[in-house]
N, C-alpha and C. Protein backbone atom coordinates (compact mmCIF):
# COMPACT_ATOMS: atom_id res chain seq x y z
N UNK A 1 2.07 17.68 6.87
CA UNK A 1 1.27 16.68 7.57
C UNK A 1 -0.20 17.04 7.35
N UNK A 2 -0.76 16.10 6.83
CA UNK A 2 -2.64 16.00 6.47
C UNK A 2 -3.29 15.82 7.93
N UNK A 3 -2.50 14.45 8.50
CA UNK A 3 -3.43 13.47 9.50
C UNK A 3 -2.83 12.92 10.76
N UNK A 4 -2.85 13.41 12.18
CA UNK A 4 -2.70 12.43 12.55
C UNK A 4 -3.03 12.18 13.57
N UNK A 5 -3.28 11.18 13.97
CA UNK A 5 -4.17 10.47 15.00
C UNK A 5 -3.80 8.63 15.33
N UNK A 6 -4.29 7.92 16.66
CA UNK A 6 -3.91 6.80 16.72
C UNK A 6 -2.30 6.27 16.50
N UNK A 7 -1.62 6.88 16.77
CA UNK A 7 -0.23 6.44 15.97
C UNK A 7 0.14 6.49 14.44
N UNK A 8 -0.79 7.07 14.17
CA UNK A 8 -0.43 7.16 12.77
C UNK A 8 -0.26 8.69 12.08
N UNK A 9 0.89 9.22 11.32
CA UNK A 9 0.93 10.14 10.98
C UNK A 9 1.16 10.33 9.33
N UNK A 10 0.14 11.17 8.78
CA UNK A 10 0.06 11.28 6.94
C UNK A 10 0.52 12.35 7.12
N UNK A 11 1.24 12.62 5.75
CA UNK A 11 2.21 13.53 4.95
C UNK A 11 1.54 13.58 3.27
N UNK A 12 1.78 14.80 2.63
CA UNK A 12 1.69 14.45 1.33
C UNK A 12 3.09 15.28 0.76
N UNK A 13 3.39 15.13 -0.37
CA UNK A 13 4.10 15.67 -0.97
C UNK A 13 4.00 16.16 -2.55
N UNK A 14 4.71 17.24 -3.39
CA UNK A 14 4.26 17.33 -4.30
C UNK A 14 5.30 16.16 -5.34
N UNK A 15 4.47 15.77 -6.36
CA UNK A 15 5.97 15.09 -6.82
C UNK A 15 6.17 15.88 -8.76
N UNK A 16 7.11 15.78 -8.75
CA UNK A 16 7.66 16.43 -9.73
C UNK A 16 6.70 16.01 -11.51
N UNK A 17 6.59 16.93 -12.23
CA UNK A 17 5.87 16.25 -13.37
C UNK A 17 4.27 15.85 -13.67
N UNK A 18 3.74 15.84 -11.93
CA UNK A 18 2.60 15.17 -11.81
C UNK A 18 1.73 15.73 -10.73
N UNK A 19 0.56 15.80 -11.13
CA UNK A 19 -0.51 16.68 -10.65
C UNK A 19 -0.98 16.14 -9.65
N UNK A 20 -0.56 14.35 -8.76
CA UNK A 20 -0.92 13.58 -7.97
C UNK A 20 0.15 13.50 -6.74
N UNK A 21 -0.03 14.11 -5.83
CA UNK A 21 0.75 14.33 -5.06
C UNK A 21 1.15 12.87 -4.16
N UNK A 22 2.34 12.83 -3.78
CA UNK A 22 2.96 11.30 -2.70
C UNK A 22 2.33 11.56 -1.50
N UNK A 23 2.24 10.13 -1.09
CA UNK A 23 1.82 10.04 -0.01
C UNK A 23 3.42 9.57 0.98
N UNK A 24 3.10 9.64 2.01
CA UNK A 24 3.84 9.21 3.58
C UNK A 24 2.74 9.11 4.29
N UNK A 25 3.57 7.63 5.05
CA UNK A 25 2.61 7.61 6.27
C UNK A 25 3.40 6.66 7.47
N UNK A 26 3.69 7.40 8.64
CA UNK A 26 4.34 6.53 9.45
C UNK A 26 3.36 6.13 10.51
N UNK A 27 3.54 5.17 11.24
CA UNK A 27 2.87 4.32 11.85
C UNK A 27 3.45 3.30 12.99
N UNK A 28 2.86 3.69 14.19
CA UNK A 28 3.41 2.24 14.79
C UNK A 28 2.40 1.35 15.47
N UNK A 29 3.05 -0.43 15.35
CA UNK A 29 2.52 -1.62 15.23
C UNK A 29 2.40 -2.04 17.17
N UNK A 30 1.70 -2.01 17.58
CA UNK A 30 1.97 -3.04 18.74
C UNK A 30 2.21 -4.22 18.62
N UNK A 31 2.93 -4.43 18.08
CA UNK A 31 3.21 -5.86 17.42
C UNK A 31 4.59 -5.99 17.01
N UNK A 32 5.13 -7.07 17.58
CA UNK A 32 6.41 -7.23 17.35
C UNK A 32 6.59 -7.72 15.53
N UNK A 33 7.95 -7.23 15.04
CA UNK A 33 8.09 -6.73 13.28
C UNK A 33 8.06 -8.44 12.68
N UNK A 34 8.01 -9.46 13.02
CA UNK A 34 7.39 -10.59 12.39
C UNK A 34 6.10 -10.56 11.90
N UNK A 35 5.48 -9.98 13.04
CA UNK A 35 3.58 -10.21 12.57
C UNK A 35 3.11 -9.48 11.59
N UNK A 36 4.12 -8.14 11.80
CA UNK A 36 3.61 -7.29 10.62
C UNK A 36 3.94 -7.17 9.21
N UNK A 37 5.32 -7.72 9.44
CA UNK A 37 5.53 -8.44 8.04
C UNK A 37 5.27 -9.47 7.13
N UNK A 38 4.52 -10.23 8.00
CA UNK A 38 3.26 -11.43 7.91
C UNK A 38 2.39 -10.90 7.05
N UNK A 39 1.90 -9.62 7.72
CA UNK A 39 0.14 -9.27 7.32
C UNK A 39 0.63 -8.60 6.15
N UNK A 40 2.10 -7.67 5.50
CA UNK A 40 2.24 -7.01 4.70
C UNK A 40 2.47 -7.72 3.18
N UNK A 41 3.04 -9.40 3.71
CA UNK A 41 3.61 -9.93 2.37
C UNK A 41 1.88 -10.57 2.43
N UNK A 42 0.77 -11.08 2.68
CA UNK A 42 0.08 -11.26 2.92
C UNK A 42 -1.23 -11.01 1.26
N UNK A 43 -0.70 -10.76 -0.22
CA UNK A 43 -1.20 -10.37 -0.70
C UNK A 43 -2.96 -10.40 -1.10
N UNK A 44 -3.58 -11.76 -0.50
CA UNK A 44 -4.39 -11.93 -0.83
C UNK A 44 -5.51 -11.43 0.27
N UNK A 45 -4.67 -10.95 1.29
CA UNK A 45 -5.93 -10.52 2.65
C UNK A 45 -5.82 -9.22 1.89
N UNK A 46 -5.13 -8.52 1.59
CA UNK A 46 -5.57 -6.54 0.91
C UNK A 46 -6.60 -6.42 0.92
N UNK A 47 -7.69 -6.82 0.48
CA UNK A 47 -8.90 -6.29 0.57
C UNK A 47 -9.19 -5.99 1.96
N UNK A 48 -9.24 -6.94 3.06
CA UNK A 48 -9.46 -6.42 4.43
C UNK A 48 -8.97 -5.55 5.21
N UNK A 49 -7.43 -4.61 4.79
CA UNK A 49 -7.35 -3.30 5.04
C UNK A 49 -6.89 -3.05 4.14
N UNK A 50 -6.50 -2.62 2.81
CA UNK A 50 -6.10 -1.56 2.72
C UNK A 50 -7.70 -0.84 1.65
N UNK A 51 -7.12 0.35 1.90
CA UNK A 51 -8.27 1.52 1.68
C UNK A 51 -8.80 0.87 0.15
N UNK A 52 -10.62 0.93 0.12
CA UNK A 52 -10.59 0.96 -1.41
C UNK A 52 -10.37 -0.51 -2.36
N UNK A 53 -9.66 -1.00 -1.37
CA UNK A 53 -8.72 -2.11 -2.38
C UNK A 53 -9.92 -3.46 -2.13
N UNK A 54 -10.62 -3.69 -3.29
CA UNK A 54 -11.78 -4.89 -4.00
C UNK A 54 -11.50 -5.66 -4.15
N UNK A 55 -10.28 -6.25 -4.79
CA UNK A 55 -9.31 -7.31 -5.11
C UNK A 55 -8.45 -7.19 -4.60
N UNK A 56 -7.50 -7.87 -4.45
CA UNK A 56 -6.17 -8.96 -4.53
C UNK A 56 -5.47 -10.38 -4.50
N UNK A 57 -5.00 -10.27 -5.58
CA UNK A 57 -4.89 -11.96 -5.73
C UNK A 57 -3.01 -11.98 -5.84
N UNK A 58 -2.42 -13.23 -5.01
CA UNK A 58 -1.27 -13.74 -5.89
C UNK A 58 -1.16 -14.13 -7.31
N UNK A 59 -0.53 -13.52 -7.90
CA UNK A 59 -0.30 -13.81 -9.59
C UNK A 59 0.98 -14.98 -9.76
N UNK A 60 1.67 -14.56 -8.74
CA UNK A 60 3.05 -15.40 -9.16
C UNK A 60 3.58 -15.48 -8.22
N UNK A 61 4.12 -16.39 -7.07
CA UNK A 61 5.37 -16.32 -6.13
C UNK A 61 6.65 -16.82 -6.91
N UNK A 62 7.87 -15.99 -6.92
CA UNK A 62 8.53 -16.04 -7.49
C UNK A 62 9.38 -16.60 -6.08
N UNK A 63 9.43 -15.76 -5.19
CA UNK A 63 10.36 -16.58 -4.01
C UNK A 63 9.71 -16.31 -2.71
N UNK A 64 9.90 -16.75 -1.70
CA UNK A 64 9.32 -16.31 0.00
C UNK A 64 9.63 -14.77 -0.13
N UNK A 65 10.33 -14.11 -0.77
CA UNK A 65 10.04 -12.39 -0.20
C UNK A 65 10.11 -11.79 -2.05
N UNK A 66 9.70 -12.92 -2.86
CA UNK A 66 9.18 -11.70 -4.49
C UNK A 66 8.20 -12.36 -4.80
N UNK A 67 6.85 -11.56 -5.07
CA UNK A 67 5.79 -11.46 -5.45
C UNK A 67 5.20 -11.11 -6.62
N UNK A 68 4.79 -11.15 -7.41
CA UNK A 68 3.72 -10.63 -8.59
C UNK A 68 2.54 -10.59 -8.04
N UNK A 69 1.45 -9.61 -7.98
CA UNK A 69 0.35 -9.59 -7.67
C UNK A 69 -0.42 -9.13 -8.43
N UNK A 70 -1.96 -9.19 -8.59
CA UNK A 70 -3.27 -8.15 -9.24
C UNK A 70 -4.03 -7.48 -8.20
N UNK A 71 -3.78 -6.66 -8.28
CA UNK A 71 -5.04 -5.60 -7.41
C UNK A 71 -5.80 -4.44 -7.85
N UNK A 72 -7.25 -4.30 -7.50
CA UNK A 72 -8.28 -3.78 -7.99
C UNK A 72 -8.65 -2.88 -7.43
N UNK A 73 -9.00 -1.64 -7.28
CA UNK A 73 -9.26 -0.25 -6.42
C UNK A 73 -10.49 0.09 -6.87
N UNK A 74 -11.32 -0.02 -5.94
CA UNK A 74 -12.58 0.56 -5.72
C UNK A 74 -12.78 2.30 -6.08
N UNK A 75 -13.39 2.43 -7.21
CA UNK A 75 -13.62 3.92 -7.88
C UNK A 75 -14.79 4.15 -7.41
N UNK A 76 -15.26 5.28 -6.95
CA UNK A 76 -16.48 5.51 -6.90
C UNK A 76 -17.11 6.05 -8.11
N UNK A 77 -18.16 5.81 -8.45
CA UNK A 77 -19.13 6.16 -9.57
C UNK A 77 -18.68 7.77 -10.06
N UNK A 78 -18.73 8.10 -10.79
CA UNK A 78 -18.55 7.48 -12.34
C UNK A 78 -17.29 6.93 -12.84
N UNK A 79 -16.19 7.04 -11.91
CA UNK A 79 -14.81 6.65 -12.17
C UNK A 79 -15.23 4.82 -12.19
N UNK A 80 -14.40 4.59 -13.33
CA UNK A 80 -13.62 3.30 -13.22
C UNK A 80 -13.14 2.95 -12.16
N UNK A 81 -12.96 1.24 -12.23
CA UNK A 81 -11.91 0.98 -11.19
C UNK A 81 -10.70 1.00 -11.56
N UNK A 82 -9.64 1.10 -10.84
CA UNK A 82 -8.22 0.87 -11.38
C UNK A 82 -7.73 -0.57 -10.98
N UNK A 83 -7.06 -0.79 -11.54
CA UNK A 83 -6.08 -2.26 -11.53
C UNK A 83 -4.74 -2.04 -12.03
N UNK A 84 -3.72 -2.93 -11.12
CA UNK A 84 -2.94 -3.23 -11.45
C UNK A 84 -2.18 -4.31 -11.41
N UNK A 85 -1.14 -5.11 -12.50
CA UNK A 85 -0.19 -5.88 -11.88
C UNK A 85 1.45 -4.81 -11.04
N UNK A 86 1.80 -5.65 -10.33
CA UNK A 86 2.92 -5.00 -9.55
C UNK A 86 3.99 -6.46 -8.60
N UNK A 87 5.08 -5.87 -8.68
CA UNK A 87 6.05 -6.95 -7.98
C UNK A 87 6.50 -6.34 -6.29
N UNK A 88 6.52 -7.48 -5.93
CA UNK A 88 7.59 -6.93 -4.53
C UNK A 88 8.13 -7.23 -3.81
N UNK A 89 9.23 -6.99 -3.59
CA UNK A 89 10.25 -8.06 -2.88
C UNK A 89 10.70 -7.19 -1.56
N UNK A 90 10.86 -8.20 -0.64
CA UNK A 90 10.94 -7.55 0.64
C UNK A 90 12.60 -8.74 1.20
N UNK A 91 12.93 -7.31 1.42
CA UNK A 91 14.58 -7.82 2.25
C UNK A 91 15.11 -7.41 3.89
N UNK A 92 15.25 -8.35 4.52
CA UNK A 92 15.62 -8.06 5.33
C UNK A 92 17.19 -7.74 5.85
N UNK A 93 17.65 -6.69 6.64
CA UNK A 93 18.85 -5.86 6.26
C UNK A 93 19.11 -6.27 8.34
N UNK A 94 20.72 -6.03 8.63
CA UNK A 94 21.46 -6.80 9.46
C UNK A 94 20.93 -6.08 10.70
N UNK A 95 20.11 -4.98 10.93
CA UNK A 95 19.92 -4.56 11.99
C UNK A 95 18.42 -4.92 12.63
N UNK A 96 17.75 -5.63 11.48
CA UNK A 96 16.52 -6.08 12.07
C UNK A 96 15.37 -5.42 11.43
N UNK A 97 15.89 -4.57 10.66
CA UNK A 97 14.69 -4.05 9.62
C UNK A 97 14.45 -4.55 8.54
N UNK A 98 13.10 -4.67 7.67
CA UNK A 98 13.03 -5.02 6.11
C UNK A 98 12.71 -4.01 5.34
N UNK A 99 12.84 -3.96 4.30
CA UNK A 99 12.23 -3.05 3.51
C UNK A 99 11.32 -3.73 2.13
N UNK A 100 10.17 -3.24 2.00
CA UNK A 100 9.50 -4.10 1.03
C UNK A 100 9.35 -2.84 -0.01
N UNK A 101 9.87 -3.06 -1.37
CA UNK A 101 9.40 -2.17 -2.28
C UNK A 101 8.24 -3.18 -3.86
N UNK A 102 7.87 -2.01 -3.87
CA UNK A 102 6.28 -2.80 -4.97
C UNK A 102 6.73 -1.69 -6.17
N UNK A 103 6.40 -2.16 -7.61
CA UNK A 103 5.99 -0.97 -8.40
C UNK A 103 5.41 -1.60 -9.68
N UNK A 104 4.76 -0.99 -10.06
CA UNK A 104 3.34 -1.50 -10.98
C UNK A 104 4.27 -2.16 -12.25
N UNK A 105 3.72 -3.17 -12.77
CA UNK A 105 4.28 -3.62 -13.90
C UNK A 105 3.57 -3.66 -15.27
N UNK A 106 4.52 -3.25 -16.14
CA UNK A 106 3.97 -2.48 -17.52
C UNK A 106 3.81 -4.27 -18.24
N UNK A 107 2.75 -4.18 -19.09
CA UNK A 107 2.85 -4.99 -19.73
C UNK A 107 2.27 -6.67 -19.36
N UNK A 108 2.18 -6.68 -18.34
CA UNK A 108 1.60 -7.89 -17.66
C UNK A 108 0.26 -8.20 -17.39
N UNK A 109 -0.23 -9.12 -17.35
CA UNK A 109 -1.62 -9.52 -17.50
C UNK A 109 -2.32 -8.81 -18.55
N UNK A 110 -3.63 -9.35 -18.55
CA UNK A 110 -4.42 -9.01 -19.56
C UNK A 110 -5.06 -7.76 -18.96
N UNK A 111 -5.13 -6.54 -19.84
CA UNK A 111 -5.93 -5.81 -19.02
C UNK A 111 -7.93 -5.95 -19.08
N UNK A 112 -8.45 -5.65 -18.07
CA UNK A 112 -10.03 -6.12 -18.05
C UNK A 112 -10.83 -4.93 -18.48
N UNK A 113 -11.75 -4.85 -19.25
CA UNK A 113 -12.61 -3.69 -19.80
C UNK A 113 -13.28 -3.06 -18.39
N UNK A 114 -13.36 -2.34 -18.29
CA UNK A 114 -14.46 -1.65 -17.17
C UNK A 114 -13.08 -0.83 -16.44
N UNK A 115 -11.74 -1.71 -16.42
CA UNK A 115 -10.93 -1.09 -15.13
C UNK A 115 -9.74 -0.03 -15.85
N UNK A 116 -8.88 1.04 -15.60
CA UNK A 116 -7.77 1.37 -16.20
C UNK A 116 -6.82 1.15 -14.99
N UNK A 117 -5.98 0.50 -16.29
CA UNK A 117 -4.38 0.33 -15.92
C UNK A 117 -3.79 1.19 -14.97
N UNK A 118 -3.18 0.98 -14.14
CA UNK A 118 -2.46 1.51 -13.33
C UNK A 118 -0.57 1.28 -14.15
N UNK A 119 -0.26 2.07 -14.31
CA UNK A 119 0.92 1.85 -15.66
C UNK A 119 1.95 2.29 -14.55
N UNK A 120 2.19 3.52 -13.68
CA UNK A 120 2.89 3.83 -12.61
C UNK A 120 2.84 3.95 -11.46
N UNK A 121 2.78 2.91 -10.58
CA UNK A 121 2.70 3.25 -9.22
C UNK A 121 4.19 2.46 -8.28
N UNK A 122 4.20 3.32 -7.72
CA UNK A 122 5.84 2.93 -6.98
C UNK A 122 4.98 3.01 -5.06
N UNK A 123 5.77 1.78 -4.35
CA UNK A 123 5.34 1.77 -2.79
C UNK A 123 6.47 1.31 -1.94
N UNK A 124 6.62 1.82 -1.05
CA UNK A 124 7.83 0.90 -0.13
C UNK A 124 7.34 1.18 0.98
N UNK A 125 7.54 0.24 1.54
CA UNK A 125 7.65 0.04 3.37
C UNK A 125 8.78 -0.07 4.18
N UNK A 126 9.24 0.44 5.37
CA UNK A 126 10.56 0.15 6.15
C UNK A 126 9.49 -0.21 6.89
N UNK A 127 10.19 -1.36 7.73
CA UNK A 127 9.79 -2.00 9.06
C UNK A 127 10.56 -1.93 10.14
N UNK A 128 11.04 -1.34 11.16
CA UNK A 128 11.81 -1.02 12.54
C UNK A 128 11.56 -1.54 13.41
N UNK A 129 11.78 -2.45 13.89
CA UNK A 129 12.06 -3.04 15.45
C UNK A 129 12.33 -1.95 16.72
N UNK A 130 11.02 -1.88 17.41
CA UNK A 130 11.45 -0.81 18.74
C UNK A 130 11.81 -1.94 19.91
N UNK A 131 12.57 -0.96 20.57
CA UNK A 131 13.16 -1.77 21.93
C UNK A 131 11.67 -1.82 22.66
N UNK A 132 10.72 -1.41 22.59
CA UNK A 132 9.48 -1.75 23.74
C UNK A 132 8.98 -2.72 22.75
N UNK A 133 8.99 -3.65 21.97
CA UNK A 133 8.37 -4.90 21.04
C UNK A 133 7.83 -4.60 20.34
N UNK A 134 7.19 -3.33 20.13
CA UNK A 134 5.99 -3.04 19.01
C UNK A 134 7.31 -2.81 17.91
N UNK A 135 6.66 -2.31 16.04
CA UNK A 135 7.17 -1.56 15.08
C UNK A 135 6.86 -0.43 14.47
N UNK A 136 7.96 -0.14 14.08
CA UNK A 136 7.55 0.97 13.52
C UNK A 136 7.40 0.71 12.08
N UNK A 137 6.20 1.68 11.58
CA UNK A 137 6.11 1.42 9.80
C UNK A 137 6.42 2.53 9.46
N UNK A 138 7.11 2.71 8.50
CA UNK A 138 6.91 4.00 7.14
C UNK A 138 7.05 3.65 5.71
N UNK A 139 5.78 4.08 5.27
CA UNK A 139 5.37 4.10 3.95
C UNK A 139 5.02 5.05 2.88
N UNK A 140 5.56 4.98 2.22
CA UNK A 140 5.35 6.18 0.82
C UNK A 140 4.77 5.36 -0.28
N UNK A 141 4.04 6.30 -1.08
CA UNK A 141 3.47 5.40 -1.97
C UNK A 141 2.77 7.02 -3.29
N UNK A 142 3.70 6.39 -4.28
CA UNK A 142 2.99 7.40 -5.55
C UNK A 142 2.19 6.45 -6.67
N UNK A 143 1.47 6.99 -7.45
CA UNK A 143 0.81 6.62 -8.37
C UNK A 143 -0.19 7.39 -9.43
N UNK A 144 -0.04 7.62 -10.43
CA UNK A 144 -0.40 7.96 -11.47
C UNK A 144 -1.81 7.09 -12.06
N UNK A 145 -3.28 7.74 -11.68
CA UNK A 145 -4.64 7.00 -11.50
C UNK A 145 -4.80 7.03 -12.90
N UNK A 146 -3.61 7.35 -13.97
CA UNK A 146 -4.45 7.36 -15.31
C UNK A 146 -5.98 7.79 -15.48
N UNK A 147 -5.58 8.27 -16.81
CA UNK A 147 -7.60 9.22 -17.42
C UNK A 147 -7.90 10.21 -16.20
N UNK A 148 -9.02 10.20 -16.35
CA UNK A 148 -9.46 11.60 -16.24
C UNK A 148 -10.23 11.41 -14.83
N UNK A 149 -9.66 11.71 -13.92
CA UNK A 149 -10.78 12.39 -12.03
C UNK A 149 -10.63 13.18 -11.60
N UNK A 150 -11.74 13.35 -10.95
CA UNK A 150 -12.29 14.97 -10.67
C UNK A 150 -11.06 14.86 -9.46
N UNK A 151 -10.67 16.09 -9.27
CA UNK A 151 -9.69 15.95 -8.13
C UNK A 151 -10.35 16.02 -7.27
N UNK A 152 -11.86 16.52 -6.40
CA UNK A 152 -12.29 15.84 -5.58
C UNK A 152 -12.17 14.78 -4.91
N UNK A 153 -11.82 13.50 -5.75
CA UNK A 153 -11.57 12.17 -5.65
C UNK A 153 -10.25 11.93 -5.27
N UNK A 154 -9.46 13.02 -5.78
CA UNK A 154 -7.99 12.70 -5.74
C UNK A 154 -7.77 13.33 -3.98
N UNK A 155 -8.29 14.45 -3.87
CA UNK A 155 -8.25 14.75 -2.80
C UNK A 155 -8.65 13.59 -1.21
N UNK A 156 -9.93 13.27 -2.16
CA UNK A 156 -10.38 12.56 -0.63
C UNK A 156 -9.62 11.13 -0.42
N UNK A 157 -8.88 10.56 -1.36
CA UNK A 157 -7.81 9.58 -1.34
C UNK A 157 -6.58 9.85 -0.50
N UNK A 158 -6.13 11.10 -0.98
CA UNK A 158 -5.12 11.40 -0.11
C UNK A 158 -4.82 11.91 1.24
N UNK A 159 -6.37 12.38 1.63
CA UNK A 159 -6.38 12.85 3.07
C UNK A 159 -7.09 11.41 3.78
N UNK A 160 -7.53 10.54 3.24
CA UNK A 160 -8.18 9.49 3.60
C UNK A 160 -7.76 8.38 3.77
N UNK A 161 -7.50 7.88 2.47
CA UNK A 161 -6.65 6.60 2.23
C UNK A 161 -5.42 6.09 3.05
N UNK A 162 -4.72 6.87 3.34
CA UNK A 162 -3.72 6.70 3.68
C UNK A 162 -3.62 6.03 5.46
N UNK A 163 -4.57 7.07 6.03
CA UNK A 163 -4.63 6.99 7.28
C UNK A 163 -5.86 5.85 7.74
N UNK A 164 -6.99 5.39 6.83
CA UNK A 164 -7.63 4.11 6.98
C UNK A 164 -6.82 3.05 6.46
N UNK A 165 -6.05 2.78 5.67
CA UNK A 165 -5.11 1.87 5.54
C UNK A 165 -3.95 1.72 7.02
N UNK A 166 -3.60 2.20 7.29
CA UNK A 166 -2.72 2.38 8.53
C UNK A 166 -3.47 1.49 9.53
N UNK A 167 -5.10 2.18 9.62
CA UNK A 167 -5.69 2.14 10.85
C UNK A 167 -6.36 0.88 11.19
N UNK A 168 -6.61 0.36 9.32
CA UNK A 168 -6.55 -1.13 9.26
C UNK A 168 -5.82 -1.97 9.48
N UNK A 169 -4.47 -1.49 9.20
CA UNK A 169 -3.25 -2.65 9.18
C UNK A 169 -3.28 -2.50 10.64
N UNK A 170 -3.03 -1.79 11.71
CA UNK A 170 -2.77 -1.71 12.79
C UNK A 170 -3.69 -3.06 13.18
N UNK A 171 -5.26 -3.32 13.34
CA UNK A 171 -6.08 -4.27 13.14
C UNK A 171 -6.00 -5.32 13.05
N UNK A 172 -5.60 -5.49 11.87
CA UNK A 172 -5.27 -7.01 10.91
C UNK A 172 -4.23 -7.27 11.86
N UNK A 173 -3.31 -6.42 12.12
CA UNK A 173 -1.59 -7.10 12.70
C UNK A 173 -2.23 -7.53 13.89
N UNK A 174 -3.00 -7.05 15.22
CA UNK A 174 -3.34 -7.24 16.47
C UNK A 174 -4.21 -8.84 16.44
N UNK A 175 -4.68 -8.54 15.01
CA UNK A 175 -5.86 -10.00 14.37
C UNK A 175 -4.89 -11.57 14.21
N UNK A 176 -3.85 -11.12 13.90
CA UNK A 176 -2.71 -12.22 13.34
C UNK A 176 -2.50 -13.00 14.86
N UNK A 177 -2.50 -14.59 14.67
CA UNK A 177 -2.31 -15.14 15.77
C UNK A 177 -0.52 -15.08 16.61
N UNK A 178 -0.31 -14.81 17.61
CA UNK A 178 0.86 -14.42 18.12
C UNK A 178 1.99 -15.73 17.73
């Protein structure tokens, strides 16, 4: 555990092969698990919480819970930005939970000069229904920033990112009309 505070608790992990360690982050919603699954399939608000994130646009609705999206990550100087396309389909399972999984897609869209590809990134969300109305979130999320950053950067993403994204979504969900 990195972080935790507000209901929200960060984890990192090492992951195998790769010098960019996973994230976890659990979280709970005062908000009953409709609203927050609202704000999560929600691709084009991202910029207003999640960490970093400059863009996001719908690329494709393929159905009410599969997505194609583009999203753009704010690099700080001298880094590039990153971009990626990515899909995600979110299912809901008999006990009242969904699970939404995303993972970057090779080959899609055009890529834009200035940004690098995001070629691997994998994300999922569980959503839990508590008996007091609020939800519970947990999220993991790996990714491979391609080229070359100072791990400084890598560092302050992972003790950071994770837990202002949370602290946003918590936000946005309370923001969503009941």
């Amino acid at each position: 555990m990195v972080k935790t505070a507000n209901n929200i608790k960060v984890f990192t992990s090492n992951v195998p092969e790769y010098p960019v360690k996973g994230i976890r982050a659990e979280v709970v919603f005062d908000a009953p698990i409709d609203r927050v699954v609202k704000v999560a399939m929600d691709v084009n608000n991202y910029p207003n919480w999640i960490y970093k994130c400059k863009k996001s646009v719908l690329a494709k609705q393929i159905s009410k819970q599969e997505v194609i999206y583009y999203h753009v990550t704010d690099a700080p100087w001298p880094v590039d930005d990153r971009d990626q396309y990515s899909i995600s389909k979110l299912s809901k399972h008999s006990d009242g939970s969904y699970w939404m999984h995303s993972h970057s897609l090779l080959n899609y869209g055009v890529e834009i000069t200035g940004h690098v590809r995001i070629k691997n990134g994998k994300a999922s969300w569980h959503f839990i229904p508590l008996p007091s109305g609020q939800t519970k979130g947990e999220y993991e999320l790996f990714f491979d920033p391609e080229g070359h950053i100072p791990s400084w950067i890598i560092n302050l993403f992972i003790a950071e990112g994770p837990y202002e994204t949370m602290l946003n979504m918590q936000r946005e969900v309370k923001a969503v009309s009941k």
